[in-house]
Protein backbone atom coordinates (compact mmCIF):
# COMPACT_ATOMS: atom_id res chain seq x y z
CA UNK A 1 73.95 324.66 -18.04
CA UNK A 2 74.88 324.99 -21.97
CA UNK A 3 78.30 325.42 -22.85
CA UNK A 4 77.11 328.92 -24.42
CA UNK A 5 75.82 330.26 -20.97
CA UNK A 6 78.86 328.71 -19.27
CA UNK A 7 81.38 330.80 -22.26
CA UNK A 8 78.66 333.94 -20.83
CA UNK A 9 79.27 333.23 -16.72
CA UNK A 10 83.51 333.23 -17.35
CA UNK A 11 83.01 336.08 -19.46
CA UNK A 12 81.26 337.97 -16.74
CA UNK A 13 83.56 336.30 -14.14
CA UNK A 14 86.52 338.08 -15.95
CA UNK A 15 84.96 341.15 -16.78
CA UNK A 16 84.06 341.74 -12.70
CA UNK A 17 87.88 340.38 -12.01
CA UNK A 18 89.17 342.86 -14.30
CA UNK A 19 87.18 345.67 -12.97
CA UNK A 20 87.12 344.80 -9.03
CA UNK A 21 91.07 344.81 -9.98
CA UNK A 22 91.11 347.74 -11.00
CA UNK A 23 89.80 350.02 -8.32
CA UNK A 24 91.99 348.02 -5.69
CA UNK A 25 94.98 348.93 -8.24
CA UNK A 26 93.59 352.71 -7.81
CA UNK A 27 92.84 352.69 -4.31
CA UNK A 28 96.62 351.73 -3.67
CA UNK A 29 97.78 354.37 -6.44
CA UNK A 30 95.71 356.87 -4.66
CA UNK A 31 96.89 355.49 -0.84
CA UNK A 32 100.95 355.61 -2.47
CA UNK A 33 100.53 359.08 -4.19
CA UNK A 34 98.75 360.53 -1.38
CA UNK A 35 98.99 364.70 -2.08
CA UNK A 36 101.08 364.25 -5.70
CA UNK A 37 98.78 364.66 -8.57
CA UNK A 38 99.28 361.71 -11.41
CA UNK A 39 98.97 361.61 -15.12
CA UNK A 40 96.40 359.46 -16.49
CA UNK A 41 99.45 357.64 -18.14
CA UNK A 42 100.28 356.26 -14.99
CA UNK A 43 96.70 355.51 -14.27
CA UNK A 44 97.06 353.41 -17.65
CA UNK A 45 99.64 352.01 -16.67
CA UNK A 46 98.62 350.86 -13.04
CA UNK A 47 95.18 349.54 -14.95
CA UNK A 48 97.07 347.07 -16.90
CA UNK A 49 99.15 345.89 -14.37
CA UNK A 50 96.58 345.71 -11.83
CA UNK A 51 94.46 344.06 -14.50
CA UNK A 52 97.33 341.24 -15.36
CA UNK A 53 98.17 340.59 -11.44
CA UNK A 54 94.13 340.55 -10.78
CA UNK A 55 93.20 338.46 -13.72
CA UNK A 56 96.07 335.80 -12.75
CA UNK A 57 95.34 335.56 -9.41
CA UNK A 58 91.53 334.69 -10.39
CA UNK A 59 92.87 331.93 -12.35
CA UNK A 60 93.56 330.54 -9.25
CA UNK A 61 90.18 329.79 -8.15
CA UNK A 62 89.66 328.21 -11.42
CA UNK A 63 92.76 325.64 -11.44
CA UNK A 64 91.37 325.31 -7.74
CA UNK A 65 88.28 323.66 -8.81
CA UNK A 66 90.60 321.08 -11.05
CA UNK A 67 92.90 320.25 -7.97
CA UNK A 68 89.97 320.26 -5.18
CA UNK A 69 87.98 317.40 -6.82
CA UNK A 70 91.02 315.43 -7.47
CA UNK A 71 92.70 315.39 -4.30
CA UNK A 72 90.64 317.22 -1.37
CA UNK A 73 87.90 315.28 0.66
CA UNK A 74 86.39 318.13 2.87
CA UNK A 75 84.63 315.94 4.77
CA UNK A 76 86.55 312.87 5.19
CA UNK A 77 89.60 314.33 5.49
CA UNK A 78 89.01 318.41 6.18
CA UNK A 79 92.59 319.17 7.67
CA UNK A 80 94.38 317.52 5.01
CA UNK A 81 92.04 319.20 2.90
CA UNK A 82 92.49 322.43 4.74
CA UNK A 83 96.31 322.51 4.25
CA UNK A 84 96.02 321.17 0.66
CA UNK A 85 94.48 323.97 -0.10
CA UNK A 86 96.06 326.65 1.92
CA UNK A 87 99.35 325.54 0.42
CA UNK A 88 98.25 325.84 -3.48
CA UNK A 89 96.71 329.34 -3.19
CA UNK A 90 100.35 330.54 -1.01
CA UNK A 91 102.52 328.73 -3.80
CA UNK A 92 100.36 329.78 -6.96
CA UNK A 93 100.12 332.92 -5.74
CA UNK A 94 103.33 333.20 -4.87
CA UNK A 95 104.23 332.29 -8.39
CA UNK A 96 101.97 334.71 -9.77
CA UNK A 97 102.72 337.86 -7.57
CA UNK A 98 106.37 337.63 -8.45
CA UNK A 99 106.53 336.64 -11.90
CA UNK A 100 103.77 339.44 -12.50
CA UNK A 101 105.96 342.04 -10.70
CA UNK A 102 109.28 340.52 -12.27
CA UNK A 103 107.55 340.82 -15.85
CA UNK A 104 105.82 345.21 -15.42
CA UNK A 105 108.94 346.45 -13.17
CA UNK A 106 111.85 344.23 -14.80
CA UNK A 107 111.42 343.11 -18.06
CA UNK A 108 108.58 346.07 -18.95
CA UNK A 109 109.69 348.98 -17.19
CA UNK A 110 113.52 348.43 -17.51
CA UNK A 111 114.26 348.23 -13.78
CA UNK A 112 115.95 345.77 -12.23
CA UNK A 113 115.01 343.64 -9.39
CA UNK A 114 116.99 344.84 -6.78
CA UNK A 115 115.65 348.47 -7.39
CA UNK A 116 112.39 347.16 -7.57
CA UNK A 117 112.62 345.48 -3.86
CA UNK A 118 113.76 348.84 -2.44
CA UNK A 119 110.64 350.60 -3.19
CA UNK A 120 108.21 347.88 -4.43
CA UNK A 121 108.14 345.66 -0.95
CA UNK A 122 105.33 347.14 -0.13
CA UNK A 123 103.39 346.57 -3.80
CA UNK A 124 104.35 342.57 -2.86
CA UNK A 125 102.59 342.91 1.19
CA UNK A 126 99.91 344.61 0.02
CA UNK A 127 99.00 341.90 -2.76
CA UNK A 128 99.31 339.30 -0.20
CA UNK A 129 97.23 340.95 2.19
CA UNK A 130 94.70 341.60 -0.48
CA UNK A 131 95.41 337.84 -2.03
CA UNK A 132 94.46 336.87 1.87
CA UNK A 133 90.98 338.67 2.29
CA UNK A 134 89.93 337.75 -1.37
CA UNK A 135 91.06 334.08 -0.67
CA UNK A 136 89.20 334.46 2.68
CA UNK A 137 85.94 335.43 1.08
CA UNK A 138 86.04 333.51 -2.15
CA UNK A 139 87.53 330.14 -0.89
């Protein structure tokens, strides 16, 4: 594979991220807002963020593929490999989830952590359980 059709496959890669992030951003707008009708600025504005938290979060399959054929030997060493794994998804993800959360609620939306914990808990569960089943499928 050339390096142009490689540039072409991310591309593509990204551009399905950023979409597929998207509608799970909407479906939970539309779960959270249940009967309340929304302006499309907030639409917008659950887009980006759902974009940014998506778009990071893919990233980690691709720093995967950097620490997988350095350090994980599926078949000489599959549990090893198995936790090796497990545990660089939880912490990058980890990282991600709240940094991406710290930077739209904190630094972007003026709130401050604290408020953001007493109605945002759920945003965090429902990233990891979606962070969880994606992993699942993709990894």
């Amino acid at each position: 594979m050339s390096i142009h059709e490689k540039k072409q496959k991310l591309v593509y890669q990204l551009i399905t991220a950023a979409i597929i992030s998207i509608l799970i951003g909407n479906i939970f707008l539309w779960i959270g807002a249940q009967t309340v009708k929304l302006p499309l600025a907030d639409y917008l504005w659950n887009a980006g963020y759902s974009v940014s938290i998506g778009l990071s979060l893919f990233a980690n399959g691709l720093f995967f593929n950097k620490i997988e054929s350095r350090y994980i030997s599926w078949i000489s060493k599959p549990a090893r490999s198995f936790f090796i794994a497990m545990g660089f998804h939880l912490v990058y993800s980890s990282l991600v989830i709240f940094f991406i959360n710290w930077l739209w609620f904190v630094v972007i939306a003026k709130s401050t952590w604290a408020h953001f914990m007493t109605f945002g808990s759920f945003i965090i569960i429902g990233e990891y359980i979606v962070f969880v089943i994606i992993a699942s499928i993709l990894y």
